[in-house]
Protein backbone atom coordinates (compact mmCIF):
# COMPACT_ATOMS: atom_id res chain seq x y z
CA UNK A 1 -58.42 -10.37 -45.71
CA UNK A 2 -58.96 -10.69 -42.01
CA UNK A 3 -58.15 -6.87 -40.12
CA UNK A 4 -57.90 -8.90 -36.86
CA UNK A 5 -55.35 -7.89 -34.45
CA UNK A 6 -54.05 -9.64 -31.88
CA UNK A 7 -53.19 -8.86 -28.62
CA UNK A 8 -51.51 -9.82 -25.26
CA UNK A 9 -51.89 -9.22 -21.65
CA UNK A 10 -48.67 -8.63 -19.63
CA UNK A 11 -49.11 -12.27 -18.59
CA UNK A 12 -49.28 -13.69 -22.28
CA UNK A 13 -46.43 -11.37 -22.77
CA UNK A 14 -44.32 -12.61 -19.60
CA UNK A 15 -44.60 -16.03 -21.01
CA UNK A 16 -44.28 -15.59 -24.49
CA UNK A 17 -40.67 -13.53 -23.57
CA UNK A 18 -39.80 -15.06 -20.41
CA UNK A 19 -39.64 -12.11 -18.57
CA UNK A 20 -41.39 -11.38 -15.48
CA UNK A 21 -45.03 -9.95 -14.84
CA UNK A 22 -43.24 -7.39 -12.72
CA UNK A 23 -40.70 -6.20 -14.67
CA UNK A 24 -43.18 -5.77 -18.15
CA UNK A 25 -45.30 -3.70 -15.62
CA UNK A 26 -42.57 -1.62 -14.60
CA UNK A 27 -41.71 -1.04 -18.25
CA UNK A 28 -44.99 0.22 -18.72
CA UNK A 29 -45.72 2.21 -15.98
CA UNK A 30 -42.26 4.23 -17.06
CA UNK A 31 -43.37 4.91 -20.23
CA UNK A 32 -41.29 3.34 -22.20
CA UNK A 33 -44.04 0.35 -23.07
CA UNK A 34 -46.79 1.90 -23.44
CA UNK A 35 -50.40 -0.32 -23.77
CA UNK A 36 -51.85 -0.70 -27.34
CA UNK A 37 -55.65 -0.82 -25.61
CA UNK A 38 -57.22 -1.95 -22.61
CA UNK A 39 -59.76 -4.57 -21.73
CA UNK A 40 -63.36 -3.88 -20.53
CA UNK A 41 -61.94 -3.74 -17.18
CA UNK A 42 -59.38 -1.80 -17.62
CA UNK A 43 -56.41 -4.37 -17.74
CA UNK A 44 -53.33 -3.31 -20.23
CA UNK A 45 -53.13 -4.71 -23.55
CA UNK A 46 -50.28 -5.05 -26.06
CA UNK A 47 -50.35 -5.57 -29.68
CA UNK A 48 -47.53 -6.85 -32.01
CA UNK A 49 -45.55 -3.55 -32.26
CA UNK A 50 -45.38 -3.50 -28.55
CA UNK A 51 -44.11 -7.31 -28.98
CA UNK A 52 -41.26 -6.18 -30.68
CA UNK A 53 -40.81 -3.08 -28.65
CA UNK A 54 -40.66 -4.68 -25.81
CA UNK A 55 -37.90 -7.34 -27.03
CA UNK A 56 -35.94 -4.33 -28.14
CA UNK A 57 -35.98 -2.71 -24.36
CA UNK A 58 -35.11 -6.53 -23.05
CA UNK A 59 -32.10 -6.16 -25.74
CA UNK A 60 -30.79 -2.74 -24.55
CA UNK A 61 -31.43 -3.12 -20.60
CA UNK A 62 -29.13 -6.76 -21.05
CA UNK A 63 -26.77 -4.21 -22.63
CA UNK A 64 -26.68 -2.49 -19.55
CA UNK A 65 -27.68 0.64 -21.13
CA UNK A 66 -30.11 2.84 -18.67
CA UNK A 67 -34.12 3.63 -18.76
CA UNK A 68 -33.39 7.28 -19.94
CA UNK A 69 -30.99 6.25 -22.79
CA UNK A 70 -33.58 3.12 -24.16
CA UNK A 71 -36.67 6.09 -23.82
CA UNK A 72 -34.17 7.93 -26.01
CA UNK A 73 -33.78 5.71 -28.62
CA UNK A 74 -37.33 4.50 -28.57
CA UNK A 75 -38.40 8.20 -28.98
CA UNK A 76 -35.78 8.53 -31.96
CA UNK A 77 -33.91 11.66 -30.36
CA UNK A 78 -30.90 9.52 -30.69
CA UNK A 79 -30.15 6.34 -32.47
CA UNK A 80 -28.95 3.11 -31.39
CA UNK A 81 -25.60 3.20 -32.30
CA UNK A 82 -25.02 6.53 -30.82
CA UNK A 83 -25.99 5.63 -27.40
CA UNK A 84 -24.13 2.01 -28.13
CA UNK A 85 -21.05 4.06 -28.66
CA UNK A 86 -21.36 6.49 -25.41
CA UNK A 87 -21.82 3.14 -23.50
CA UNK A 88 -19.05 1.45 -25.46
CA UNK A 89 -16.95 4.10 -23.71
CA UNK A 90 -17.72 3.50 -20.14
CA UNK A 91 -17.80 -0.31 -20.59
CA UNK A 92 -14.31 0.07 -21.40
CA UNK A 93 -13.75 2.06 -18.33
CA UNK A 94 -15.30 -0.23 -16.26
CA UNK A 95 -13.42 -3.32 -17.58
CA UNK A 96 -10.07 -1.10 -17.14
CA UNK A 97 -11.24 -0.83 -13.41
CA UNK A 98 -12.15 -4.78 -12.94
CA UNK A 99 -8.43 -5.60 -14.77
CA UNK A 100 -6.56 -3.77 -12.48
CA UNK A 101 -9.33 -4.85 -9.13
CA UNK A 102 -8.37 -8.22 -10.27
CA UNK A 103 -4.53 -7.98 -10.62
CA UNK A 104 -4.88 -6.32 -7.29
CA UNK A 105 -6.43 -9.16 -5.67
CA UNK A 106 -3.98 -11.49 -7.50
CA UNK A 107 -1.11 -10.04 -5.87
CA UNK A 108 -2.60 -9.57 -2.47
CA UNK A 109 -3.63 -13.94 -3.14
CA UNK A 110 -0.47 -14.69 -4.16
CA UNK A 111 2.11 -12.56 -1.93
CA UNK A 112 -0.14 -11.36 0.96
CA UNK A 113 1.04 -8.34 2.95
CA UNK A 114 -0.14 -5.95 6.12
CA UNK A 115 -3.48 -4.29 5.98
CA UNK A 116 -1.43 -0.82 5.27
CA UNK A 117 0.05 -3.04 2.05
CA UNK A 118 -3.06 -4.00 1.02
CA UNK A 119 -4.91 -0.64 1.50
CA UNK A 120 -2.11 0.89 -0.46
CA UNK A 121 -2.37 -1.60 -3.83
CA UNK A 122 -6.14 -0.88 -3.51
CA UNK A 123 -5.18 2.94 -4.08
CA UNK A 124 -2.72 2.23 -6.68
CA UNK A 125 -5.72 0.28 -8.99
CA UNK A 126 -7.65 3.57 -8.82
CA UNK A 127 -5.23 5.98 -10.23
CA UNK A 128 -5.88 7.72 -13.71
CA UNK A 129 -2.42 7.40 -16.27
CA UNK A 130 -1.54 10.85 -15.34
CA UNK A 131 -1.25 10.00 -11.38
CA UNK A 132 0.38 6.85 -12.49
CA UNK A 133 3.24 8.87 -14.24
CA UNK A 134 3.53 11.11 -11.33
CA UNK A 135 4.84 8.27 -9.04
CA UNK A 136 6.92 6.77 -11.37
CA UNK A 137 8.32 10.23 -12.19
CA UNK A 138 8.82 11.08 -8.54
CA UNK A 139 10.35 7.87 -7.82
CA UNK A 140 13.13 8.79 -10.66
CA UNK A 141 13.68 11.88 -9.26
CA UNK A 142 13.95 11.42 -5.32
CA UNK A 143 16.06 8.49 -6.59
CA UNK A 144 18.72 10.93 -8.36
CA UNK A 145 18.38 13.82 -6.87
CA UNK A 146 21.47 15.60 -6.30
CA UNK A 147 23.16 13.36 -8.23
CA UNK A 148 25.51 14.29 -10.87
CA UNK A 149 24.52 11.96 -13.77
CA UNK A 150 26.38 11.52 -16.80
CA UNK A 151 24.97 11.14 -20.22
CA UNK A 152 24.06 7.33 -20.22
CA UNK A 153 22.83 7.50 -16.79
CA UNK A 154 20.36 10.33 -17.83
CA UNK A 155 19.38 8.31 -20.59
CA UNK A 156 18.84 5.27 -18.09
CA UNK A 157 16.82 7.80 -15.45
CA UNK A 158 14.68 8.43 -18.91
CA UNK A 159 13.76 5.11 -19.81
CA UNK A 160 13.06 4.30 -16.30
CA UNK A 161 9.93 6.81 -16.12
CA UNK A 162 8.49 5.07 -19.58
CA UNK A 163 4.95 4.23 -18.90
CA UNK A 164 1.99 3.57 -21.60
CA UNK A 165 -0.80 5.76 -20.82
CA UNK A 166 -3.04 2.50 -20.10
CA UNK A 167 -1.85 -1.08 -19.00
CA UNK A 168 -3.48 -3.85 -21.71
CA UNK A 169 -4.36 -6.80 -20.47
CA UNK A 170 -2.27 -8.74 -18.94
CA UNK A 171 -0.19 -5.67 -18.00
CA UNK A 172 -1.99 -4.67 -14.84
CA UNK A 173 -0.18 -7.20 -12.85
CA UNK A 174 3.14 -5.70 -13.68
CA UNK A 175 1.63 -2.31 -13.00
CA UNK A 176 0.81 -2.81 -9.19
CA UNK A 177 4.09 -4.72 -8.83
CA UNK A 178 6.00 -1.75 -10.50
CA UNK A 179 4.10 0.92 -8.06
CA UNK A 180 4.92 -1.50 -5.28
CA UNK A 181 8.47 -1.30 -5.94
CA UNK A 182 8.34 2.86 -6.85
CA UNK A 183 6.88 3.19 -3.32
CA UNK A 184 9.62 1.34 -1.27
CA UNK A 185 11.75 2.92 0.18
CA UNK A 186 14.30 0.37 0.54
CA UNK A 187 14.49 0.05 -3.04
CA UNK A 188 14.69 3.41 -3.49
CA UNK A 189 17.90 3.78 -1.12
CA UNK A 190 19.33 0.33 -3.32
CA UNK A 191 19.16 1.98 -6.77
CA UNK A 192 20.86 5.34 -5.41
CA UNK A 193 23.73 3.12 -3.92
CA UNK A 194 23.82 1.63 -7.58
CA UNK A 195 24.05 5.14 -8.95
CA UNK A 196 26.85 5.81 -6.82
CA UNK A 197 29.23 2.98 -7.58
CA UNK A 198 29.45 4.50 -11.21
CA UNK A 199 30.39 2.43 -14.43
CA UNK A 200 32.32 -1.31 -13.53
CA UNK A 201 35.38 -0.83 -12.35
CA UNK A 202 37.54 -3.07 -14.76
CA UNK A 203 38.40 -2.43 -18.18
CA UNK A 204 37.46 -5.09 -20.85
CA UNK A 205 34.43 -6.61 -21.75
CA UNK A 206 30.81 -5.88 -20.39
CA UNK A 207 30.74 -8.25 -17.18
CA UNK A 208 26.98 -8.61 -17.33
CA UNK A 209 27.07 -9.79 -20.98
CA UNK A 210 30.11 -11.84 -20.42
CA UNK A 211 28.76 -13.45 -17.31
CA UNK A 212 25.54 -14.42 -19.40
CA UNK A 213 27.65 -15.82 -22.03
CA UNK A 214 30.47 -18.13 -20.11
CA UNK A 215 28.21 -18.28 -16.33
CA UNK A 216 25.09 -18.97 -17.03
CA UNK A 217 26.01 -22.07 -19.04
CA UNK A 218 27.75 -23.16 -15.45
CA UNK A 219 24.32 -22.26 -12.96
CA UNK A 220 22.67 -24.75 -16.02
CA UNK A 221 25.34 -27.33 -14.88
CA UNK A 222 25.52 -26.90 -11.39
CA UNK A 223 29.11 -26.16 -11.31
CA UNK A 224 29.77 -24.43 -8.19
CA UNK A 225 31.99 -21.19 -7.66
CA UNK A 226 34.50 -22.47 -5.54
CA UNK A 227 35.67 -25.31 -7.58
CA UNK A 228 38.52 -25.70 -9.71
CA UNK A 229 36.33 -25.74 -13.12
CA UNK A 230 34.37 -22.47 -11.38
CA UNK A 231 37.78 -20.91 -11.22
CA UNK A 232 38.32 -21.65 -14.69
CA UNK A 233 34.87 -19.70 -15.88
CA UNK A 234 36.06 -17.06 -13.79
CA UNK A 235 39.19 -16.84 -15.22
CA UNK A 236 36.80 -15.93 -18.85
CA UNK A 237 35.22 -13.58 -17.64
CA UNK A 238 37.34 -11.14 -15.33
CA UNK A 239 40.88 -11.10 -16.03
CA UNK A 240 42.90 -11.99 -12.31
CA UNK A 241 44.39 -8.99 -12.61
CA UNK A 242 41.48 -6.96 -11.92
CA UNK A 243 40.11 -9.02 -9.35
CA UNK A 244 40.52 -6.56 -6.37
CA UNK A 245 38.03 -5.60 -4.05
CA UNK A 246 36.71 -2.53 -5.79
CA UNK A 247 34.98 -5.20 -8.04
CA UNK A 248 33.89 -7.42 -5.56
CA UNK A 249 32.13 -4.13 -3.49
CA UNK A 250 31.13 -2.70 -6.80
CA UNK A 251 29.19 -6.36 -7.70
CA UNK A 252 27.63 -6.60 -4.48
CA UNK A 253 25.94 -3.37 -4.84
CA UNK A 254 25.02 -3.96 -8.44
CA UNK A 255 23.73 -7.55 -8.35
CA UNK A 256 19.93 -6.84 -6.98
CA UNK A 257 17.48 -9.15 -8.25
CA UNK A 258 14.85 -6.26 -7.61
CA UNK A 259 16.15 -3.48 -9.83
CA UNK A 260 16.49 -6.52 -12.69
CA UNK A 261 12.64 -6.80 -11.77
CA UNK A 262 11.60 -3.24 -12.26
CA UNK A 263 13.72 -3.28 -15.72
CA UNK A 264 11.63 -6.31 -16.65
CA UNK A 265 8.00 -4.95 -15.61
CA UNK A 266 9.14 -1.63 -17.47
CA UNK A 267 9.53 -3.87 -20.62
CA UNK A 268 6.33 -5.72 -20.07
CA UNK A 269 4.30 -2.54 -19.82
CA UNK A 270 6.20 -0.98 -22.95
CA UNK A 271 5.14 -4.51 -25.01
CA UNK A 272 9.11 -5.00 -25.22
CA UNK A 273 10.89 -8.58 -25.31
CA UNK A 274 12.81 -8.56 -21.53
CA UNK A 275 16.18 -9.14 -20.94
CA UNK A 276 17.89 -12.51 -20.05
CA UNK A 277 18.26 -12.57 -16.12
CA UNK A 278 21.66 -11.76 -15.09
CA UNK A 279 21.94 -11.45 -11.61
CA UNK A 280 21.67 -15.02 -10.70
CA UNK A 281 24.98 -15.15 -12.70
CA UNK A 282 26.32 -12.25 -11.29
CA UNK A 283 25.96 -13.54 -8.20
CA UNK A 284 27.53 -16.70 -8.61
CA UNK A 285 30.29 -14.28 -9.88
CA UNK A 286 30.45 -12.63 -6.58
CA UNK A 287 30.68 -16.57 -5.11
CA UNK A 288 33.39 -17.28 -7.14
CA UNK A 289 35.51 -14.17 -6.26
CA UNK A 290 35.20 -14.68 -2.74
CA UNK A 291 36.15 -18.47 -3.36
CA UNK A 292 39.52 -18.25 -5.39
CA UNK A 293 40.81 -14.27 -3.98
CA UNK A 294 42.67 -16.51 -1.45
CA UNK A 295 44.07 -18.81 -4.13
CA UNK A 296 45.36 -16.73 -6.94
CA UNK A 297 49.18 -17.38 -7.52
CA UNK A 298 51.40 -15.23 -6.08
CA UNK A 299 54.02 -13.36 -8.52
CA UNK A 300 57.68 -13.65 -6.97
CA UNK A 301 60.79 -11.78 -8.70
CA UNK A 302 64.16 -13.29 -9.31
């Protein structure tokens, strides 16, 4: 049996991994490959062992993991799997942080805005769940405050300030949108008019639901408000009646296509189904109101 062993120069080694010369020194002069021998003039020389040790550092530095943590696991003071799992952990941090860079940059592609805009949704991407909740909560309640809110609308304020603690993926979008809106003022002004005008002011039916059910099959067919078939629809869903200008004021201040949005980006961040879009219907609604107020029948006594 032959007790030959073989062994490599950091050349022979730099082509037999594909790494380069200057990296397998560095390695070495750290420590963490240390030579097997040396040659009559003093050159470095690895055997086998330091082969495979050195395909193990290649394996763990392509992890990312750092010089101190791979001498730590060469050493045995920890194990692989240990430090796999502490860098497992900030991985995931980092990936949270390059999700929500790239919705960021999505939006700013996508809708532009002013440098004070941009700066802004840059700020927004950085903020930990807690700081998150703290906007959305002080949205709610510079929205309402002062308000006297009944039961249902407390229970709306509620599910208004529902946030996970981390957007998934695919969620981060709807995050910086959501913030975007939380921030405006605008919108913050629109949704305390809303609170204001109270519950519908006609008796019946649900107008939102019974605008989705009898208008939205109309916006499908083009019919428009102020026709005679438009007037028919209308007649199924308010009763003429009721048609007076409380509800017409009362529409106008409910029908905002933004407050439908910040219901639906609530939903997508809580993993729920959202809700069919009403306001386009409501606001042909609000069309055919103004349209046919002129042209109800007048009631005459004998």
């Amino acid at each position: 049996m032959s007790d030959h062993v073989e062994f490599y120069t950091i050349g022979e080694l730099a082509r037999r991994t594909g790494l380069p010369v200057r990296t397998i020194r560095f390695w070495s002069d750290c420590g963490i490959l240390p030579p097997s021998g040396r040659t009559a003039g003093g050159y470095r020389l690895y055997d086998e062992a330091a082969a495979a040790r050195l395909e193990l550092i290649r394996m763990l530095r392509d992890l990312g993991i750092g010089l101190e943590a791979v001498q730590d696991v060469l050493s045995r003071q920890v194990t692989v799997a240990e430090v796999a799992r502490v860098h497992l952990r900030a991985v995931d941090a980092e990936i949270r942080a390059l999700r929500m860079r790239r919705a960021v940059l999505r939006v700013i592609a996508e809708q532009g805005g002013t440098t004070e805009e941009t700066l802004m949704m840059h700020e927004l991407a950085r903020l930990s769940a807690a700081q998150r909740q703290q906007i959305i909560d002080e949205f709610v309640d510079g929205t309402f405050a002062g308000l006297d809110l009944d039961g249902d609308a407390r229970i709306v304020a509620g599910w208004m300030r529902e946030l996970p603690d981390e957007p998934a993926h695919g969620q981060v979008g709807a995050w910086v949108e959501l913030a975007r809106l939380a921030t405006d003022t605008d919108f913050r002004r629109r949704l305390r008019r809303i609170a204001l005008a109270g519950p519908q002011p006609t008796s019946g039916d649900d107008l939102r639901a019974a605008a989705l059910e009898h208008v939205r099959p109309a916006l499908a067919d083009e019919v428009a408000p102020e026709s005679a078939e438009g007037l028919r629809i209308l007649d199924r869903v308010v009763d003429s009646s009721q048609r007076g200008p409380e509800l017409l004021a009362w529409l106008e201040t409910v029908a905002d296509a933004r407050v439908e949005r910040y219901w639906e980006l609530i939903a997508t961040l809580n993993g729920r189904e959202t809700a069919p879009a009403a306001v386009p219907a409501l606001q042909w609604l609000i069309a055919a109101l103004r349209a046919h107020r002129q042209a109800e029948p007048l009631t005459t006594s004998d």
